[in-house]
C-alpha atoms as a PDB file:
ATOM      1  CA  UNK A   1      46.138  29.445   9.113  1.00  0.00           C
ATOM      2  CA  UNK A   2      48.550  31.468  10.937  1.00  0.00           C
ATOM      3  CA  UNK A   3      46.753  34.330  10.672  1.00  0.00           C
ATOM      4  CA  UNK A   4      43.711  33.122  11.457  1.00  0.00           C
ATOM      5  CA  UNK A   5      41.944  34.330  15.007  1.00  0.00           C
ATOM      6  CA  UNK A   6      38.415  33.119  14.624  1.00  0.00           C
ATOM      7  CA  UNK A   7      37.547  29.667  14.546  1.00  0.00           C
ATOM      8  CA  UNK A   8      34.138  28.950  13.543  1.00  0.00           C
ATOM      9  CA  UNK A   9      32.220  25.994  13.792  1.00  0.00           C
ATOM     10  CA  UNK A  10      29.140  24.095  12.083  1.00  0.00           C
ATOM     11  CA  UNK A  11      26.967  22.198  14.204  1.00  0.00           C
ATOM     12  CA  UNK A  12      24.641  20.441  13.185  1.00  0.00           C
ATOM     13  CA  UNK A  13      23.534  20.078  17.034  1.00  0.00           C
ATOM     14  CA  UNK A  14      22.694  23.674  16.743  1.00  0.00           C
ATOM     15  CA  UNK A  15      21.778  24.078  13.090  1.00  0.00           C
ATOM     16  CA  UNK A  16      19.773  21.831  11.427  1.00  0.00           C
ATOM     17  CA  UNK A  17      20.795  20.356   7.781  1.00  0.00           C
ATOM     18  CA  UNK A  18      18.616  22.823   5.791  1.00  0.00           C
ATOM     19  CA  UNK A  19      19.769  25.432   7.491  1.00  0.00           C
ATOM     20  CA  UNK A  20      23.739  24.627   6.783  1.00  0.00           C
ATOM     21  CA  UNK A  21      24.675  26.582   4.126  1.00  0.00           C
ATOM     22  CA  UNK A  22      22.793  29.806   5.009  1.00  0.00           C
ATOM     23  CA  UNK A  23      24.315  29.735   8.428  1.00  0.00           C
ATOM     24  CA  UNK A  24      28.136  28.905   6.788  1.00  0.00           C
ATOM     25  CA  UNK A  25      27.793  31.652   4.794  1.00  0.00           C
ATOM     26  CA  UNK A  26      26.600  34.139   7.641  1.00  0.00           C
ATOM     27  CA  UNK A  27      29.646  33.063   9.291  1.00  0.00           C
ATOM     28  CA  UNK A  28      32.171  33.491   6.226  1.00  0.00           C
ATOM     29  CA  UNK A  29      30.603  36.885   5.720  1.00  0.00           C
ATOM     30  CA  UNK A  30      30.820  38.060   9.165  1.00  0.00           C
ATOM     31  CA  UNK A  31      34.435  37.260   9.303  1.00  0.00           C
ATOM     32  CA  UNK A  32      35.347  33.833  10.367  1.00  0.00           C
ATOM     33  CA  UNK A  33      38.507  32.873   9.808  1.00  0.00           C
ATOM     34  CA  UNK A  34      38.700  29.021   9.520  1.00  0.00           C
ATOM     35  CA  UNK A  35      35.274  26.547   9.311  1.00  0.00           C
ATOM     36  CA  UNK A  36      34.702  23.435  10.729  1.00  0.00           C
ATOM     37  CA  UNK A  37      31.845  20.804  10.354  1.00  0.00           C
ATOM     38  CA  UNK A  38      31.201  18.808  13.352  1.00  0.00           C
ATOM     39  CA  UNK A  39      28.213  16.335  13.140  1.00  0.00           C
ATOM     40  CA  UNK A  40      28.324  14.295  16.549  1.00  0.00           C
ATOM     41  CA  UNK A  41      25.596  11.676  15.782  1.00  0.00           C
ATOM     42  CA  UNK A  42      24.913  11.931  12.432  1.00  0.00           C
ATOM     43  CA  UNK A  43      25.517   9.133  10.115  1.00  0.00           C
ATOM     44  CA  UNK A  44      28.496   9.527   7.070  1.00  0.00           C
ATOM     45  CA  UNK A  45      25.896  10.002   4.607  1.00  0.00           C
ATOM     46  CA  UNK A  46      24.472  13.069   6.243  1.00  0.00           C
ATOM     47  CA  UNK A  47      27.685  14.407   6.620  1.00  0.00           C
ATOM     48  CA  UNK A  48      29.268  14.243   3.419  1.00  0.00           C
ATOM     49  CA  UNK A  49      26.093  15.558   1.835  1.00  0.00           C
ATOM     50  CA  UNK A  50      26.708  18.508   4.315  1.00  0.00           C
ATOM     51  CA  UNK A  51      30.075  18.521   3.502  1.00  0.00           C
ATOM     52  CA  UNK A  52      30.027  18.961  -0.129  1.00  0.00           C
ATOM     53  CA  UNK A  53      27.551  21.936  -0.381  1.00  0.00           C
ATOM     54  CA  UNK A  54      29.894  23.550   2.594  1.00  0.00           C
ATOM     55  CA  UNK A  55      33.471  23.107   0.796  1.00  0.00           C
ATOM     56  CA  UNK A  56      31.989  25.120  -2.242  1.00  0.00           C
ATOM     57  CA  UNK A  57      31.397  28.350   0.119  1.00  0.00           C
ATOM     58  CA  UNK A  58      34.570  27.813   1.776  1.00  0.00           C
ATOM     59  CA  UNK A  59      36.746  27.823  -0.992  1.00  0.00           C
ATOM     60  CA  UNK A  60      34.781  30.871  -2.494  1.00  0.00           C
ATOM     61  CA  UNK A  61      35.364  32.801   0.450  1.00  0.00           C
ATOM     62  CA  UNK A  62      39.465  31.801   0.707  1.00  0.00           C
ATOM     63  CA  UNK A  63      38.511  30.255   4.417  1.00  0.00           C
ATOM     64  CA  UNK A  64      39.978  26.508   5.113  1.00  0.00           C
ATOM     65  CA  UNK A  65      37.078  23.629   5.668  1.00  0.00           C
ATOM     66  CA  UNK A  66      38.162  21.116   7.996  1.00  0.00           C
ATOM     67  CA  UNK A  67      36.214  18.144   8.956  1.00  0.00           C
ATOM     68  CA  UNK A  68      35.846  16.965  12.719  1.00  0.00           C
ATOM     69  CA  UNK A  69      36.615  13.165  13.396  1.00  0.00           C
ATOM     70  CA  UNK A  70      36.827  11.627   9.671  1.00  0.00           C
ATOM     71  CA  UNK A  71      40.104  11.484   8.277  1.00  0.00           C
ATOM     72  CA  UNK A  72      39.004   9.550   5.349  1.00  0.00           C
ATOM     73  CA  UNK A  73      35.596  11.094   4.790  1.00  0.00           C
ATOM     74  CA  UNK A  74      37.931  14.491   4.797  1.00  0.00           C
ATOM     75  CA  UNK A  75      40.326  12.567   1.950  1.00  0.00           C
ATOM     76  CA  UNK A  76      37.519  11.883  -0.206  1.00  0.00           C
ATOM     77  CA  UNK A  77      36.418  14.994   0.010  1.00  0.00           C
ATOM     78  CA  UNK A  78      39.428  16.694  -0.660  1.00  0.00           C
ATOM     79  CA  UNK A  79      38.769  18.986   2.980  1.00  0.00           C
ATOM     80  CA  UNK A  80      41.372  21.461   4.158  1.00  0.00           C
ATOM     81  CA  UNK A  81      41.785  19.346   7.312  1.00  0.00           C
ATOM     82  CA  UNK A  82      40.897  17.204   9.407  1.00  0.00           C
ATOM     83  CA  UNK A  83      40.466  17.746  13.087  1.00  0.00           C
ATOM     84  CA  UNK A  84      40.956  14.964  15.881  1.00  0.00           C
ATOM     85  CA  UNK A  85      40.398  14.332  19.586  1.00  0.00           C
ATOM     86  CA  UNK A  86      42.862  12.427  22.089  1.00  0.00           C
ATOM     87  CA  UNK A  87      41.150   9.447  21.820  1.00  0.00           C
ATOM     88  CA  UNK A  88      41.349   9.413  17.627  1.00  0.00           C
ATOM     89  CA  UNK A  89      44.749   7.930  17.638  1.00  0.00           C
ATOM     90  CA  UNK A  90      48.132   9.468  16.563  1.00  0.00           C
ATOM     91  CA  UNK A  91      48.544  12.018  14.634  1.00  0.00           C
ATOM     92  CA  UNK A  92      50.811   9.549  11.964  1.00  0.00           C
ATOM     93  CA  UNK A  93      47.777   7.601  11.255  1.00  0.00           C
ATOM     94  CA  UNK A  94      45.735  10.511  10.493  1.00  0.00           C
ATOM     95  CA  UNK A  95      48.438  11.474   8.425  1.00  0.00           C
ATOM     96  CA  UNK A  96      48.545   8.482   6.557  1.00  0.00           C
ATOM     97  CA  UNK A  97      44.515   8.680   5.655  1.00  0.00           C
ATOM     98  CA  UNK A  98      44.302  12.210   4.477  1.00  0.00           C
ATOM     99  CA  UNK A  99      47.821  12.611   2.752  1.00  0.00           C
ATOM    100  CA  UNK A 100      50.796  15.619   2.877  1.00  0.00           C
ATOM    101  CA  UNK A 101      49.775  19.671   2.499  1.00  0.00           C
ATOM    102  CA  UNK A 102      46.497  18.748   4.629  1.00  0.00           C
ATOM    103  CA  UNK A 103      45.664  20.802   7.825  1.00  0.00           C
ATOM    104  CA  UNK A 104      45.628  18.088  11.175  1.00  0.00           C
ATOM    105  CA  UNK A 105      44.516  19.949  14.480  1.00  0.00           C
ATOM    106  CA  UNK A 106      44.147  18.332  18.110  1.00  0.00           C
ATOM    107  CA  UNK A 107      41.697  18.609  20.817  1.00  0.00           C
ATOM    108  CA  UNK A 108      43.264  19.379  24.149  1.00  0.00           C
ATOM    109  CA  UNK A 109      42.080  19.653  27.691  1.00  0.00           C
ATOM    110  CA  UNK A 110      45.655  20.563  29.862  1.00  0.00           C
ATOM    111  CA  UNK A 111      48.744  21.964  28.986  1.00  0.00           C
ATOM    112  CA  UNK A 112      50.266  18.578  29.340  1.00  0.00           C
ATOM    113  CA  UNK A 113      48.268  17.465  26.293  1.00  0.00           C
ATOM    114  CA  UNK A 114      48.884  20.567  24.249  1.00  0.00           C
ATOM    115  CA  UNK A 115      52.789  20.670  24.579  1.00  0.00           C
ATOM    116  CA  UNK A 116      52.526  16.759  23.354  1.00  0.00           C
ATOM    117  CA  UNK A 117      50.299  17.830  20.480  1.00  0.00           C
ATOM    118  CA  UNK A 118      52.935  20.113  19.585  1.00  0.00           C
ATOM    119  CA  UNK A 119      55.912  18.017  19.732  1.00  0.00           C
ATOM    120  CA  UNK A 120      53.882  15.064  17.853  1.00  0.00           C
ATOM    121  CA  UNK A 121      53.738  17.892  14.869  1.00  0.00           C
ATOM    122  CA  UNK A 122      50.252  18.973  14.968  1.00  0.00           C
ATOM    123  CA  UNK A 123      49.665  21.880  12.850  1.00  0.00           C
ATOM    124  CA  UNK A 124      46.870  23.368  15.628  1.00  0.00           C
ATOM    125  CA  UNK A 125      45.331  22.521  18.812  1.00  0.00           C
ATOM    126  CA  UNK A 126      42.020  23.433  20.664  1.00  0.00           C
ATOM    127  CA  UNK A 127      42.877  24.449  24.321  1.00  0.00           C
ATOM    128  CA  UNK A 128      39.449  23.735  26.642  1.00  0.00           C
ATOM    129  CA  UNK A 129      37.145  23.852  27.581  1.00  0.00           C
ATOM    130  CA  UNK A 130      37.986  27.094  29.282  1.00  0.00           C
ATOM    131  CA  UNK A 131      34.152  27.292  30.495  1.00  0.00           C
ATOM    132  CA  UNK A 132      31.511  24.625  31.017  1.00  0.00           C
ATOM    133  CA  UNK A 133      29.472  24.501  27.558  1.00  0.00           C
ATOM    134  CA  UNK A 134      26.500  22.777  26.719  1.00  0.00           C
ATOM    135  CA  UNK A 135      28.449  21.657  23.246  1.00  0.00           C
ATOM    136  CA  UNK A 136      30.546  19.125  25.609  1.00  0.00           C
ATOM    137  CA  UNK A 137      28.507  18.144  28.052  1.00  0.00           C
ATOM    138  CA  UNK A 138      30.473  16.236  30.974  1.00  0.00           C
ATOM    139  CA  UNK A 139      33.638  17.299  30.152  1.00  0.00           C
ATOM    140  CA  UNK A 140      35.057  19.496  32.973  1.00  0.00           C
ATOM    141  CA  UNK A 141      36.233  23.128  32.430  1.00  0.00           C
ATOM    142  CA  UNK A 142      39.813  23.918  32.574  1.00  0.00           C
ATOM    143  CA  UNK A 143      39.459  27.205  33.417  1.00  0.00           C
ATOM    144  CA  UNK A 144      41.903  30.343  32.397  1.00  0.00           C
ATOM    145  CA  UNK A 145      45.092  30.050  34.605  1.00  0.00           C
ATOM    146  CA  UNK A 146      47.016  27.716  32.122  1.00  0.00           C
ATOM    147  CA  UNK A 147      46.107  30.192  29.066  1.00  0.00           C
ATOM    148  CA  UNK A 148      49.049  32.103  29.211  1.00  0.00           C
ATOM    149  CA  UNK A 149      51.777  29.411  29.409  1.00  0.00           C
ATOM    150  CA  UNK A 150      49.889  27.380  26.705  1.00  0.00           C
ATOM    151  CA  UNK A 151      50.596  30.336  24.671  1.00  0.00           C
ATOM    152  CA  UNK A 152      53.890  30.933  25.523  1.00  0.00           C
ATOM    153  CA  UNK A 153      54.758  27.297  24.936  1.00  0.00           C
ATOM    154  CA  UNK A 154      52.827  26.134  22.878  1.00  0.00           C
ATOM    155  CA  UNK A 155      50.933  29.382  20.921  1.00  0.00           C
ATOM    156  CA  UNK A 156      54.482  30.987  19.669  1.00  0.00           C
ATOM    157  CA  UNK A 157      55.104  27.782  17.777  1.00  0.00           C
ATOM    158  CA  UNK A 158      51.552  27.086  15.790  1.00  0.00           C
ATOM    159  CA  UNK A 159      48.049  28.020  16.170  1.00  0.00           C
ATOM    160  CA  UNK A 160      46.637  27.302  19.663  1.00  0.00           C
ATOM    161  CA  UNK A 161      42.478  27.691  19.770  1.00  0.00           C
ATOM    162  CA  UNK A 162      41.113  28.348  22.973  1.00  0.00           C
ATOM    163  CA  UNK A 163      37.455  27.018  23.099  1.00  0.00           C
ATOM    164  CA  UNK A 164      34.435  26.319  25.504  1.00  0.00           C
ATOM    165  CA  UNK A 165      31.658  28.835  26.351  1.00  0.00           C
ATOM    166  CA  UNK A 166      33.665  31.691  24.365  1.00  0.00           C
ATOM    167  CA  UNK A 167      30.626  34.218  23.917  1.00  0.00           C
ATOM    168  CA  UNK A 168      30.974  37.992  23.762  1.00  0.00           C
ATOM    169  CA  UNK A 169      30.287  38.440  27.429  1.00  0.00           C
ATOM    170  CA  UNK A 170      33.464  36.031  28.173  1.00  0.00           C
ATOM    171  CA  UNK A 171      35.945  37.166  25.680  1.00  0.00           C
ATOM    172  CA  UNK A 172      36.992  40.277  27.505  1.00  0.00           C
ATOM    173  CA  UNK A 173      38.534  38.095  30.307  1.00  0.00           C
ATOM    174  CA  UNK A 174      40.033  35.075  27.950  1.00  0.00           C
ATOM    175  CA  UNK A 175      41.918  37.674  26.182  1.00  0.00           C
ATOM    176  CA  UNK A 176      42.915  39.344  29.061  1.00  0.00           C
ATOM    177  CA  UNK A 177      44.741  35.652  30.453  1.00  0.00           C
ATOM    178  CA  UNK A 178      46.757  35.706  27.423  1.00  0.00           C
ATOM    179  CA  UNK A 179      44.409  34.128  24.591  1.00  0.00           C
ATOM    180  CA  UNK A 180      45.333  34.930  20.720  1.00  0.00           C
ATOM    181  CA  UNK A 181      42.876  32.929  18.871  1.00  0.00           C
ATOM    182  CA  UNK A 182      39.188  31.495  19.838  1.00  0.00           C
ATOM    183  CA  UNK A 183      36.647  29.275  18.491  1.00  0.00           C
ATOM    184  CA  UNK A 184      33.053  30.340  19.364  1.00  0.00           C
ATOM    185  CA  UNK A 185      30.112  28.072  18.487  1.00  0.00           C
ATOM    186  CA  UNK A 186      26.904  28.784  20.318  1.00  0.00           C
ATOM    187  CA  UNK A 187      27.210  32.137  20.381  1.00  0.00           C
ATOM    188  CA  UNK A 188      27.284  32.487  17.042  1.00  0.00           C
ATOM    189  CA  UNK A 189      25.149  29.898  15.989  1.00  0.00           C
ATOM    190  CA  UNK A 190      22.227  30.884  18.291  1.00  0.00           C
ATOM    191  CA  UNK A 191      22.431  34.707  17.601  1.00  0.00           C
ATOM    192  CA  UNK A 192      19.326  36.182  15.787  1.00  0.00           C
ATOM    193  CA  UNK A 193      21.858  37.281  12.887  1.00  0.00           C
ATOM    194  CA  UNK A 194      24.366  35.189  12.755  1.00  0.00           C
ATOM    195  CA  UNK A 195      27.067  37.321  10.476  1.00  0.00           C
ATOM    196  CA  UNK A 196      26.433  40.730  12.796  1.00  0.00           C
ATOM    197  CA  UNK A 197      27.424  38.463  15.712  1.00  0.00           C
ATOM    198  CA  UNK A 198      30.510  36.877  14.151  1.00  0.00           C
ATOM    199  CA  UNK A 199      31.413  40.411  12.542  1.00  0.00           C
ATOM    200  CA  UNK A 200      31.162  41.362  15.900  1.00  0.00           C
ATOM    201  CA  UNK A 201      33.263  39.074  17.518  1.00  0.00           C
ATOM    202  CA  UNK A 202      36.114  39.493  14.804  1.00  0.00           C
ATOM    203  CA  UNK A 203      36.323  43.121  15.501  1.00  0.00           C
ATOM    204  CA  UNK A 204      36.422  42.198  19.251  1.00  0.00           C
ATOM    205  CA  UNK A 205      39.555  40.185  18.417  1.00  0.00           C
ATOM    206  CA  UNK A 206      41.581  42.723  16.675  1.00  0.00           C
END
């Protein structure tokens, strides 16, 4: 995890359910670096179906699965982690639900927020959305200026993921505020080939 620079994610907003597990393994072969599920909307069944033909591909590839929003779907599945947002309660209860050794990582949207993740012992955070994105609609962008603190802070202690509207065109100037570590959904989903463009984007990263 600490190593890791490329944060993929799984949509099923973007990818529909037949499609999951050739679009996973695009990603794992192009480089990605972590893999998360997210599933806004769909009912648990859908999602643990998902789930379990995802884990397989992770675990072949050596890349951690975590699951968005369901600590105890993520338990019974025996997921990496779990990943939570600042309305999903405290990181102790999540703890509680999917055990010890488990990867927990928190959405945040200020540097406030991601200094508190940190000292609440969050293994990762999100940082965003730097950019407005179409994946969370309504939310406002934070824009780049607090990049480079957040990284100082908060970055030199665990992972810190900067996310929202992260394409190729965009990643020039998020790594030039300061940024380590991304996680790039649309981009990658929506490319014609999905593992050139997330090979692409690795090597782009360093």
């Amino acid at each position: 995890m600490n190593d890791s620079q490329l944060y993929t994610i799984l949509d099923l907003g973007y990818t529909p359910e037949e499609k999951a597990e050739q679009v996973t393994s695009a990603l794992l072969s192009g480089g990605a670096d972590i893999l998360q599920l997210r599933a806004k909307g769909h009912d648990p069944a859908t999602i643990e179906r998902v789930a379990r033909k995802l884990i397989p591909l992770c675990r072949l590839a050596g890349v951690p699965f975590i699951l968005n929003d369901f600590p105890a779907l993520a338990a019974a599945l025996d997921a990496d982690g779990v990943h939570i947002g600042q309305d999903d309660g405290p990181l102790s209860e999540a703890r509680k639900i999917v055990g010890p050794g488990k990867i927990i990582g928190r959405s945040t949207h200020s540097l406030d927020q991601a200094r508190a993740a940190l000292a609440e012992g969050f293994d990762y955070i999100g940082f965003g959305p730097l950019f407005p994105t179409p994946t969370k609609l309504g939310r406002p962008a934070i824009g780049l200026e607090e990049i480079s603190t957040m990284e100082h802070d908060v970055g030199s202690e665990i992972p810190a993921f900067c996310i929202g509207g992260i394409t190729p065109e965009t990643l020039p100037t998020v790594l030039a505020a300061g940024a380590r570590r991304v996680v790039v959904v649309s981009a990658l989903l929506r490319a014609p080939d999905v593992e050139a463009a997330t090979r692409k984007l690795r090597e782009s990263l360093g």
